[in-house]
N, C-alpha and C. Protein backbone atom coordinates (compact mmCIF):
# COMPACT_ATOMS: atom_id res chain seq x y z
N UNK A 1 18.32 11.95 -30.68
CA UNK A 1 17.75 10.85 -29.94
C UNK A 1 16.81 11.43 -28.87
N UNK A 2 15.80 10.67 -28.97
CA UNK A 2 14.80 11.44 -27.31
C UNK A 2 15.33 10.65 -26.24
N UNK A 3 14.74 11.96 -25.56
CA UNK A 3 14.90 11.28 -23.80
C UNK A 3 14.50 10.46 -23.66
N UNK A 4 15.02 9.55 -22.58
CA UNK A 4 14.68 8.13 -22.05
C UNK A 4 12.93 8.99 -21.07
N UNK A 5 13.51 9.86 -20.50
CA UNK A 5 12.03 10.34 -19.80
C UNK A 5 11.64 11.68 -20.02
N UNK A 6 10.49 11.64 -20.00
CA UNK A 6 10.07 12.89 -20.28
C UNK A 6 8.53 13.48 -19.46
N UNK A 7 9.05 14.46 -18.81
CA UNK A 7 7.99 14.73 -18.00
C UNK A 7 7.27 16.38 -18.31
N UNK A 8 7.44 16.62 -19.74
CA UNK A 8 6.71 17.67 -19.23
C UNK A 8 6.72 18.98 -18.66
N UNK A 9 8.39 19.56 -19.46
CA UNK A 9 9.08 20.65 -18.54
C UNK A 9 8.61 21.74 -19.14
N UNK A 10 8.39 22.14 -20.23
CA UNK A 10 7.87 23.27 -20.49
C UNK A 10 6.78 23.60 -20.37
N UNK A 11 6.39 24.77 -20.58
CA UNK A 11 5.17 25.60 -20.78
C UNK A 11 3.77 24.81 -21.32
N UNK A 12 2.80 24.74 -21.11
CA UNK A 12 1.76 24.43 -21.65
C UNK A 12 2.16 22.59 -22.42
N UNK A 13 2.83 22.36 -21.80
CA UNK A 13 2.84 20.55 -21.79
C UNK A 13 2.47 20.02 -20.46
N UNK A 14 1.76 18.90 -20.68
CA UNK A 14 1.29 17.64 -19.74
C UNK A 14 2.25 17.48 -19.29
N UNK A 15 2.28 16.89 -18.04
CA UNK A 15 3.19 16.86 -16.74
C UNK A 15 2.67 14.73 -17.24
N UNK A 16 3.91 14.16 -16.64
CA UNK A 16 3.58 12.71 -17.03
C UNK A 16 4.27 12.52 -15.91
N UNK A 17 3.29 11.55 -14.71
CA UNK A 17 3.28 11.18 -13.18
C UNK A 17 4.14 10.01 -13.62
N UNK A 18 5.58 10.13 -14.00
CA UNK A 18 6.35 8.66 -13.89
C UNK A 18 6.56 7.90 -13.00
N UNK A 19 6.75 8.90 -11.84
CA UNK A 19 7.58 7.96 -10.10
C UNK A 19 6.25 7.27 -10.25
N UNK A 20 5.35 7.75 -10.39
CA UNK A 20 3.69 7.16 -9.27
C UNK A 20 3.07 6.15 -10.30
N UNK A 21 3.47 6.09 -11.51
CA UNK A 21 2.95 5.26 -12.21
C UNK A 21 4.02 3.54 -12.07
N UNK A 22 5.61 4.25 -12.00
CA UNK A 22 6.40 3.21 -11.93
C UNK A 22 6.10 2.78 -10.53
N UNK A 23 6.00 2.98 -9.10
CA UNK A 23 5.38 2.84 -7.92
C UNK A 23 4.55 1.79 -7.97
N UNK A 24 3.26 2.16 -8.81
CA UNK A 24 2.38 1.70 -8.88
C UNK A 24 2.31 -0.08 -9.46
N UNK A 25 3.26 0.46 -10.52
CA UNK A 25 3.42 -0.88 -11.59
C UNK A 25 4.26 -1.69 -10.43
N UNK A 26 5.04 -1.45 -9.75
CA UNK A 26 6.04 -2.56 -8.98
C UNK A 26 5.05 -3.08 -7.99
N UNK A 27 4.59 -2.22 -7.25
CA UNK A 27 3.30 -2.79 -6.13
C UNK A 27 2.41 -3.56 -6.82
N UNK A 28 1.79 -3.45 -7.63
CA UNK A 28 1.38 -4.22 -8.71
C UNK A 28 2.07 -5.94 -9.04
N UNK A 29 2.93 -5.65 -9.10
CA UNK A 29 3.94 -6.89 -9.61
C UNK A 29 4.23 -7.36 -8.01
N UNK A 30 4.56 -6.91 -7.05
CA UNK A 30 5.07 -7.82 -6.00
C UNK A 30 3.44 -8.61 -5.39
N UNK A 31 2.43 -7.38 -5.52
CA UNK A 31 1.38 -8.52 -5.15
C UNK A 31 0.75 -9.92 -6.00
N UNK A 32 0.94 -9.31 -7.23
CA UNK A 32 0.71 -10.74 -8.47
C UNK A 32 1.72 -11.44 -8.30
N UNK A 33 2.67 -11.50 -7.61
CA UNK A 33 3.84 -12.70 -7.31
C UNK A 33 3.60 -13.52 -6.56
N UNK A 34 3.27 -12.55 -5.16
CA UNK A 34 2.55 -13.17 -4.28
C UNK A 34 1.48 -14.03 -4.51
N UNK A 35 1.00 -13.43 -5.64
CA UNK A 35 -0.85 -14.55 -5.81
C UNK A 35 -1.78 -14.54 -4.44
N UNK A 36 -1.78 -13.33 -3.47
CA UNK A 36 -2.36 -13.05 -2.47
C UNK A 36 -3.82 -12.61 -2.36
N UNK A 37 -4.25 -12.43 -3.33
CA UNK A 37 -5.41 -11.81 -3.13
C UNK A 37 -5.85 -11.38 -4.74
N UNK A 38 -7.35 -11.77 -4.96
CA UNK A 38 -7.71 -11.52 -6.60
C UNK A 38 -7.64 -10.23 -6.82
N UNK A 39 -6.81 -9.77 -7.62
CA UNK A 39 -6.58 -8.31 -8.34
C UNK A 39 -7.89 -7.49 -8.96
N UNK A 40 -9.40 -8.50 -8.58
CA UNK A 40 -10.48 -7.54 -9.07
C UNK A 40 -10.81 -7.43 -7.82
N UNK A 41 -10.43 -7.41 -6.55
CA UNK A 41 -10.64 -6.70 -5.14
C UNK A 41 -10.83 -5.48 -4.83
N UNK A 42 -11.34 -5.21 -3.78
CA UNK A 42 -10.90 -3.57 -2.99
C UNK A 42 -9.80 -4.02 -2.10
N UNK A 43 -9.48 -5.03 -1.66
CA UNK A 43 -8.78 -5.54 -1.00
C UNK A 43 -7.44 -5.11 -1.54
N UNK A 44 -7.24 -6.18 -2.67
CA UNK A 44 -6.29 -6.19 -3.87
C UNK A 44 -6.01 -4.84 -3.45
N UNK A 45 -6.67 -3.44 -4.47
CA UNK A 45 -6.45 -2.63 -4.37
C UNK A 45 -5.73 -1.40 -3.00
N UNK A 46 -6.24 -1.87 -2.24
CA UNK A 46 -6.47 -1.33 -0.87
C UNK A 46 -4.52 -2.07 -0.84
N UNK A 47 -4.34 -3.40 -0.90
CA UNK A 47 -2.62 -3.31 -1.00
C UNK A 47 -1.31 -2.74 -1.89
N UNK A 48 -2.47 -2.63 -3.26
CA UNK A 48 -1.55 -2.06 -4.06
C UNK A 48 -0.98 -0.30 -3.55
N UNK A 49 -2.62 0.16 -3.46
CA UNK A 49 -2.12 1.73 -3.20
C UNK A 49 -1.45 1.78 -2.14
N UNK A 50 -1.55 0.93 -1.09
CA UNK A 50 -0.89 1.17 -0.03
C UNK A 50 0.83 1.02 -0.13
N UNK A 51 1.19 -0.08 -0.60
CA UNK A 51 2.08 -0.11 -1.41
C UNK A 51 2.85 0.77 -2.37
N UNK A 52 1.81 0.91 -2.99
CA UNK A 52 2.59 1.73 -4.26
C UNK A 52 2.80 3.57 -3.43
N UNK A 53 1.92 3.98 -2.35
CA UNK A 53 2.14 4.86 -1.80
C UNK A 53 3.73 4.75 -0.98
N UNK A 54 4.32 3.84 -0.05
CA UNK A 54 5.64 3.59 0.00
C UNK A 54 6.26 3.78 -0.44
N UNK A 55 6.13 2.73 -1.64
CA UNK A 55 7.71 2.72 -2.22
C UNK A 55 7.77 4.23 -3.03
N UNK A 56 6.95 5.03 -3.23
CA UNK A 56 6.95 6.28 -3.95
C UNK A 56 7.41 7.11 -2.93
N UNK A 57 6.84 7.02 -1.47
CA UNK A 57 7.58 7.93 -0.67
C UNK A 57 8.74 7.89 -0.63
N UNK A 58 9.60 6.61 -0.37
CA UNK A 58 10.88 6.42 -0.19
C UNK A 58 11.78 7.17 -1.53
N UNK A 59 12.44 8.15 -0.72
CA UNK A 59 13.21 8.83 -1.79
C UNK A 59 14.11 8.47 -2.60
N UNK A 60 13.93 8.06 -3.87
CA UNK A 60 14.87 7.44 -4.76
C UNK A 60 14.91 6.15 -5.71
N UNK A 61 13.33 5.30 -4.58
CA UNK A 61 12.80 3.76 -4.55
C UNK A 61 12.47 3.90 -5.93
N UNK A 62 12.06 4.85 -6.53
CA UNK A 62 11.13 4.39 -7.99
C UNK A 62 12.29 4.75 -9.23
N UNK A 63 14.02 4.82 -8.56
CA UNK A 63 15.09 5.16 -10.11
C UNK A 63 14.87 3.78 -10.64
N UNK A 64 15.13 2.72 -10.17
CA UNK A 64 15.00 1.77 -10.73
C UNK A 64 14.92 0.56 -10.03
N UNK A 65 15.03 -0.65 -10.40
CA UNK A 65 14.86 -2.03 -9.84
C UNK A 65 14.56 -1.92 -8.55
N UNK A 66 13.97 -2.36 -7.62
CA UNK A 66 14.21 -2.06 -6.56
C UNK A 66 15.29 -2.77 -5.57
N UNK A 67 16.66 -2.07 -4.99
CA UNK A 67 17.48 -2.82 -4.43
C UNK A 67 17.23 -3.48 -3.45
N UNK A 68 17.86 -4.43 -2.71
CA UNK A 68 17.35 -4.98 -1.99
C UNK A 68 17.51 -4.04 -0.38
N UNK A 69 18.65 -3.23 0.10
CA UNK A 69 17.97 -2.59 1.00
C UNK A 69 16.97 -1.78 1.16
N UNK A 70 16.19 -1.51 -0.01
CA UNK A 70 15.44 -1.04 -0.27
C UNK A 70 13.83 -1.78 0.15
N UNK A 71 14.37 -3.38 0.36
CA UNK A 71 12.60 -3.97 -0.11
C UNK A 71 12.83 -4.31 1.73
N UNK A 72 13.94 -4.28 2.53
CA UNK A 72 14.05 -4.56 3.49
C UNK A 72 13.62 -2.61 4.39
N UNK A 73 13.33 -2.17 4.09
CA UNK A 73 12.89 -0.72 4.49
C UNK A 73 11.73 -0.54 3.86
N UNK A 74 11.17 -1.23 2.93
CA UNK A 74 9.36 -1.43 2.75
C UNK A 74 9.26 -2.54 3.82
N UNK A 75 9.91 -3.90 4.27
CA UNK A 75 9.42 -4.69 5.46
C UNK A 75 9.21 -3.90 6.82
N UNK A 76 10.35 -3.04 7.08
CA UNK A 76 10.37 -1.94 8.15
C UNK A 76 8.89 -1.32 8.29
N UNK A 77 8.89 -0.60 7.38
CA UNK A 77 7.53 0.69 6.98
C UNK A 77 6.42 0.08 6.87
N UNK A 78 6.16 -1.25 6.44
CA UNK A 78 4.87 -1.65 6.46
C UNK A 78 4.67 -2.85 7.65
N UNK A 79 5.42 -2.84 8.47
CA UNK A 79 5.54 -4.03 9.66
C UNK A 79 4.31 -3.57 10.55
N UNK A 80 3.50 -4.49 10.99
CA UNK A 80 2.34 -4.45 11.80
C UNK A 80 3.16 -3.70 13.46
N UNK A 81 2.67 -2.86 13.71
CA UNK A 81 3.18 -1.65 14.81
C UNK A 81 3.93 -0.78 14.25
N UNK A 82 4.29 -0.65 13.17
CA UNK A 82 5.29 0.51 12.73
C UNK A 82 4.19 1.95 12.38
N UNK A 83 4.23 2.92 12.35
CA UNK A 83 4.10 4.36 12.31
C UNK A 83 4.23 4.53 10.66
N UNK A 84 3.44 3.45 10.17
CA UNK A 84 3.23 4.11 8.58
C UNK A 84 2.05 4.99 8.33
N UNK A 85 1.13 5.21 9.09
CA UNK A 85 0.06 5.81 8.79
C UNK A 85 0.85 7.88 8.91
N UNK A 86 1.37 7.98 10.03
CA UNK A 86 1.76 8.68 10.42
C UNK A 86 3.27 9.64 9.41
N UNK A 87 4.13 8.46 8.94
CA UNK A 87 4.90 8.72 8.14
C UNK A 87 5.01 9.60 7.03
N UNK A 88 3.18 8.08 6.30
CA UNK A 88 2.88 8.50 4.86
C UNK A 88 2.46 10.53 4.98
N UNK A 89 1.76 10.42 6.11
CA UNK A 89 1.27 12.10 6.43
C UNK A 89 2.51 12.86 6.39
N UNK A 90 3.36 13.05 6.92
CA UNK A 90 4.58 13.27 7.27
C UNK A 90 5.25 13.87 5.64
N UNK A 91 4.84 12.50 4.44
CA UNK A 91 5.81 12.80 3.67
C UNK A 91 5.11 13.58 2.73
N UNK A 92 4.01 13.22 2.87
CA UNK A 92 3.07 13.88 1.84
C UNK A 92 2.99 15.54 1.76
N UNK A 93 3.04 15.61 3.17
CA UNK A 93 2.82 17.17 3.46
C UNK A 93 4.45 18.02 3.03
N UNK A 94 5.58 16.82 3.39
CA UNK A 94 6.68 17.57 2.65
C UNK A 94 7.61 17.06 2.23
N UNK A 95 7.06 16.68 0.89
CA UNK A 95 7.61 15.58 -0.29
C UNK A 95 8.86 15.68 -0.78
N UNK A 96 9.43 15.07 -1.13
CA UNK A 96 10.72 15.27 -1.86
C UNK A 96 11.04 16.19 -2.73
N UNK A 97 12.24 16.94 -3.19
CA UNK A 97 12.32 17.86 -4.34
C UNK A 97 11.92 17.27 -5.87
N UNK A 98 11.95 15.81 -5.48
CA UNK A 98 11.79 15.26 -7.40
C UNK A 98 10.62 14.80 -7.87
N UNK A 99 9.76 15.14 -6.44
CA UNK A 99 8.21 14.86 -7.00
C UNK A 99 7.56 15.87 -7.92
N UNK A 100 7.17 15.57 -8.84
CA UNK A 100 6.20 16.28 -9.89
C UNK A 100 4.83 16.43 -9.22
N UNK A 101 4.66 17.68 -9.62
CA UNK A 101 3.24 17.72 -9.27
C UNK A 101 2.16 17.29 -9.74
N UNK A 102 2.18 16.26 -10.78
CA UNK A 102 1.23 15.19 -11.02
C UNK A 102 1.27 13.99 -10.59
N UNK A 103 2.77 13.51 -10.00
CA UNK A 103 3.06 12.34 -9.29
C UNK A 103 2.31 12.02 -7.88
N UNK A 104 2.19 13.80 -7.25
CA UNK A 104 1.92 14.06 -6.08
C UNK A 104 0.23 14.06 -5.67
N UNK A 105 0.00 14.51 -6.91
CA UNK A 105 -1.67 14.63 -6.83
C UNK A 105 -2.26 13.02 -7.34
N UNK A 106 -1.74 12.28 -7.80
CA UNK A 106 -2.06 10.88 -7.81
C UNK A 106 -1.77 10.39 -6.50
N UNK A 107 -0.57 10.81 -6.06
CA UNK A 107 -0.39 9.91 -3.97
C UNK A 107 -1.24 10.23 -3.53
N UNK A 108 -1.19 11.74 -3.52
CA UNK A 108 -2.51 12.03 -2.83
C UNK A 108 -3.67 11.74 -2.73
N UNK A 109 -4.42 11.63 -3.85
CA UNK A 109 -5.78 10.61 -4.19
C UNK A 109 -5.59 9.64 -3.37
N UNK A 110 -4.56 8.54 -3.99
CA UNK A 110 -4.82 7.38 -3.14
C UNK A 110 -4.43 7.24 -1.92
N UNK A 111 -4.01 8.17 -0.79
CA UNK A 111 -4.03 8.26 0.47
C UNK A 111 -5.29 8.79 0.71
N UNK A 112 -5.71 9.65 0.20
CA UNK A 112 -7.75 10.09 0.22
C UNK A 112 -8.16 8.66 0.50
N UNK A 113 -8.33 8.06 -0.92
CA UNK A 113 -9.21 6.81 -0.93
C UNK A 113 -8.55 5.72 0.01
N UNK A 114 -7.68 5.64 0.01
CA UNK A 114 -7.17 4.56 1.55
C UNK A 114 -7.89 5.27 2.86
N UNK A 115 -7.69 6.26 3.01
CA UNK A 115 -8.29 6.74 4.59
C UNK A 115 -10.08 7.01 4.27
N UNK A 116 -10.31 7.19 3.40
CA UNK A 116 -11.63 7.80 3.20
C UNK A 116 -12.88 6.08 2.75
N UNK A 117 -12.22 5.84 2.38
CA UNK A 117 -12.76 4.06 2.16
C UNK A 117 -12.54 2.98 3.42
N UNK A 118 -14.22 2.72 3.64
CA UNK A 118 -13.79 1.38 4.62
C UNK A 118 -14.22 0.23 4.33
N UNK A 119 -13.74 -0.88 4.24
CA UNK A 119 -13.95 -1.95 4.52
C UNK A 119 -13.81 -3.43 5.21
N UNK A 120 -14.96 -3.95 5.02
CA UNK A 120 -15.42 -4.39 6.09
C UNK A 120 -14.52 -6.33 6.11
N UNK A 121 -14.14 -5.82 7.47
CA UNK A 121 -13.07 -7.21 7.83
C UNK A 121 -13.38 -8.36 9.10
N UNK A 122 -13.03 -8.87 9.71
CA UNK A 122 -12.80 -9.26 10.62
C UNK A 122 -12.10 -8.83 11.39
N UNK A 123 -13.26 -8.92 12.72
CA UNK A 123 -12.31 -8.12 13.69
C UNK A 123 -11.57 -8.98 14.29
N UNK A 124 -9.85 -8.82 14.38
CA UNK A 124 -9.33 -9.99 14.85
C UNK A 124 -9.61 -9.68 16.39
N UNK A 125 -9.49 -8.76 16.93
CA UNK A 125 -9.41 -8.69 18.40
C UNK A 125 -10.80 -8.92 18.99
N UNK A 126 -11.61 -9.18 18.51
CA UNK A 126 -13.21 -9.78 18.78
C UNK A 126 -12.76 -10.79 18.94
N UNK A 127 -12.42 -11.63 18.02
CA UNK A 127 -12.65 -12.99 17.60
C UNK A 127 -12.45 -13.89 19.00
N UNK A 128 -11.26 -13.47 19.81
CA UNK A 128 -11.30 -14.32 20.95
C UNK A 128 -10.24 -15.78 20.73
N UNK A 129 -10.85 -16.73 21.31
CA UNK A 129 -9.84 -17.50 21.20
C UNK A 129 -10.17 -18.17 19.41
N UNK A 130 -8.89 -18.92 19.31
CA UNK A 130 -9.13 -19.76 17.86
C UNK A 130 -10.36 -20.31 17.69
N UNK A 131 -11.06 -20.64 16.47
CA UNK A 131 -12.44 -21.41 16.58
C UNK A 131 -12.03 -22.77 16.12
N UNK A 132 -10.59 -23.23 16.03
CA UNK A 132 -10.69 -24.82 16.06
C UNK A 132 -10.61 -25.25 17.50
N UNK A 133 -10.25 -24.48 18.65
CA UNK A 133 -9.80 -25.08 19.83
C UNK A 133 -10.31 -23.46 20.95
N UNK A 134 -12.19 -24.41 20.99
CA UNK A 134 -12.75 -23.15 21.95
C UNK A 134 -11.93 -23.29 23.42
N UNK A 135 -11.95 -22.16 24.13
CA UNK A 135 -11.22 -22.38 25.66
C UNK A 135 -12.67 -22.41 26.34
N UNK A 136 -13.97 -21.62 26.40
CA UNK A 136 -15.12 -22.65 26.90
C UNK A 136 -15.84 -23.67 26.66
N UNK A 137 -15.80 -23.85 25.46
CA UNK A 137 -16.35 -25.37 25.33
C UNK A 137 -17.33 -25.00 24.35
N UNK A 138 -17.60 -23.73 24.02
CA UNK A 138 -18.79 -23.36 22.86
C UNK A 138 -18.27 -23.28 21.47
N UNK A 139 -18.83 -24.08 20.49
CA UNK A 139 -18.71 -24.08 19.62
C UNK A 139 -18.92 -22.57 18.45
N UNK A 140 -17.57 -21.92 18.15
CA UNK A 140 -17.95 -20.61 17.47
C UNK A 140 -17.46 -21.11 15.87
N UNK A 141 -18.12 -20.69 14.77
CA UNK A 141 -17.85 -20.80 13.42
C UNK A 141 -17.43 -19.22 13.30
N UNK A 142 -16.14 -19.37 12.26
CA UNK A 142 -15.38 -18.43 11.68
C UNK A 142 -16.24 -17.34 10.59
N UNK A 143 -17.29 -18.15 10.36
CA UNK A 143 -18.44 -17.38 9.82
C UNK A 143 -18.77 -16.62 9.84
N UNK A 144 -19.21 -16.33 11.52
CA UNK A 144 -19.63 -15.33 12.57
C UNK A 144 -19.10 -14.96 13.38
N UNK A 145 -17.53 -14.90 13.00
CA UNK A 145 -16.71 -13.89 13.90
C UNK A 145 -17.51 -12.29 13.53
N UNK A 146 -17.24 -11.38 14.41
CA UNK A 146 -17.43 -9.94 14.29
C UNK A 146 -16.87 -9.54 13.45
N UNK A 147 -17.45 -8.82 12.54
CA UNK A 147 -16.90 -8.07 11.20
C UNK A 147 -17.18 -6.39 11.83
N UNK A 148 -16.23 -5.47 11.29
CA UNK A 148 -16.27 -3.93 11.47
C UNK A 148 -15.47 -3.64 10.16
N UNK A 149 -15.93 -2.20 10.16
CA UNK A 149 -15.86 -1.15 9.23
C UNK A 149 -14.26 -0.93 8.84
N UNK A 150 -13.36 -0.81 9.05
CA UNK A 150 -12.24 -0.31 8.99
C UNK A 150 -11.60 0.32 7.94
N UNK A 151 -10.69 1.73 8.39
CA UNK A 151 -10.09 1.74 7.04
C UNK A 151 -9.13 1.23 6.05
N UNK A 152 -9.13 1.40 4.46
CA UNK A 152 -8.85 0.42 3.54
C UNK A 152 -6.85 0.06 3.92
N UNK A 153 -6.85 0.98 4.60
CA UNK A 153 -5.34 1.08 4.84
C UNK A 153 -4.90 0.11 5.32
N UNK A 154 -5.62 0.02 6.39
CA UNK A 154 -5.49 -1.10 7.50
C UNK A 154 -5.43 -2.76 7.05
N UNK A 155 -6.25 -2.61 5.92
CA UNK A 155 -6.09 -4.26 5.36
C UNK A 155 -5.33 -4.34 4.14
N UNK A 156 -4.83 -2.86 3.61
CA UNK A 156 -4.05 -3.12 3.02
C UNK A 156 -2.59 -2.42 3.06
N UNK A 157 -2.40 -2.24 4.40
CA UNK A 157 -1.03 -2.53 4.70
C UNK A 157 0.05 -3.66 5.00
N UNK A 158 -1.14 -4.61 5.57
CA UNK A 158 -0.86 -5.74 6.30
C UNK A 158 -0.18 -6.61 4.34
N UNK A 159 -1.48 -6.16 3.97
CA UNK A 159 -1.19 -7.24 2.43
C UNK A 159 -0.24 -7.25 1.57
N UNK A 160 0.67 -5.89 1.55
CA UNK A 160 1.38 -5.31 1.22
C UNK A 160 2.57 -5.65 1.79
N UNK A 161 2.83 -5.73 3.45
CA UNK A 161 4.07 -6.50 3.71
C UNK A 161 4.33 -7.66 3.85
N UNK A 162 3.02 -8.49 3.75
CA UNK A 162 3.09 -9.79 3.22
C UNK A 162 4.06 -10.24 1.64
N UNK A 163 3.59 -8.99 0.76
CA UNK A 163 3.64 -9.31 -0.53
C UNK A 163 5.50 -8.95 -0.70
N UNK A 164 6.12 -7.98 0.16
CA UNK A 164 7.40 -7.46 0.22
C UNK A 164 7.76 -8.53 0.67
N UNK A 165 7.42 -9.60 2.10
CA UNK A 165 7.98 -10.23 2.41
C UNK A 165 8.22 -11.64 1.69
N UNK A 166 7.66 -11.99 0.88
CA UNK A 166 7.47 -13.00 0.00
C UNK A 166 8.35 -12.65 -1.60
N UNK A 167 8.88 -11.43 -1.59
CA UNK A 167 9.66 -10.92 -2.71
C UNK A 167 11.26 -11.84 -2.28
């Protein structure tokens, strides 16, 4: 009978990135649950990797289903003020013993392209007061709030614990 998995242990065989692909596929699935954002995005994207970078860090998150203290420690890690930027660095630089080194060079990419990609959002802390209820009396459209550069992380971290929290 073959293995249920197979990664690739000998000599001159392909290494097969399972954690980062299964990672990937669940971040994947909690944001299409959500129905948060169109999956032909950078946006989209920008939550998945961010996402799928998590739950891959978390040591153990990608054996299977994900338990539920488990999706309550992706709410933790991706909570607006929490030290995920800092973490993900943290783990990357010294990963678990069961990461493959093709699992690792796929995180890695997409922590590249999350920090190395910006796009362009609304700045909430411009924006000022609400634009249904001005506090001077001037009429501002949501239109022309201030937009900036930011990185992809940033909008898609937020999307990402939206999408955990809605699991």
């Amino acid at each position: 009978m073959p293995p249920e998995r197979h990664e690739g242990s000998g000599e001159g065989e392909l290494s097969v990135p399972m954690a980062w692909m299964y990672a990937e596929y669940l971040a994947d699935e909690l944001l299409r649950t959500g129905d948060l954002m169109e999956p032909a995005t950078l946006e989209y994207r920008a939550g998945r990797d961010a996402l799928a970078l998590t739950i891959f860090l978390l040591d153990g998150a990608v054996a299977g289903r994900l338990p539920a203290a488990r999706v309550d420690e992706l709410r933790l890690l991706t909570a607006y003020g929490a030290s995920w930027r800092g973490w993900v660095c943290e783990r990357l630089h010294a990963p678990a013993r069961s990461c493959t080194g093709a699992d690792l060079a796929l995180a890695r990419a997409a922590w590249r392209w999350l920090e190395e990609t910006e796009l362009l959002a609304a700045d909430l802390e411009a924006i000022g007061p609400p634009p249904w209820g001005p506090a001077d009396g001037a009429e501002r459209d949501v239109e022309e709030a201030v937009q900036v550069w930011t990185p992809a992380w940033q909008l898609g971290l937020p999307l990402g614990h939206l999408a955990v929290h809605l699991y």
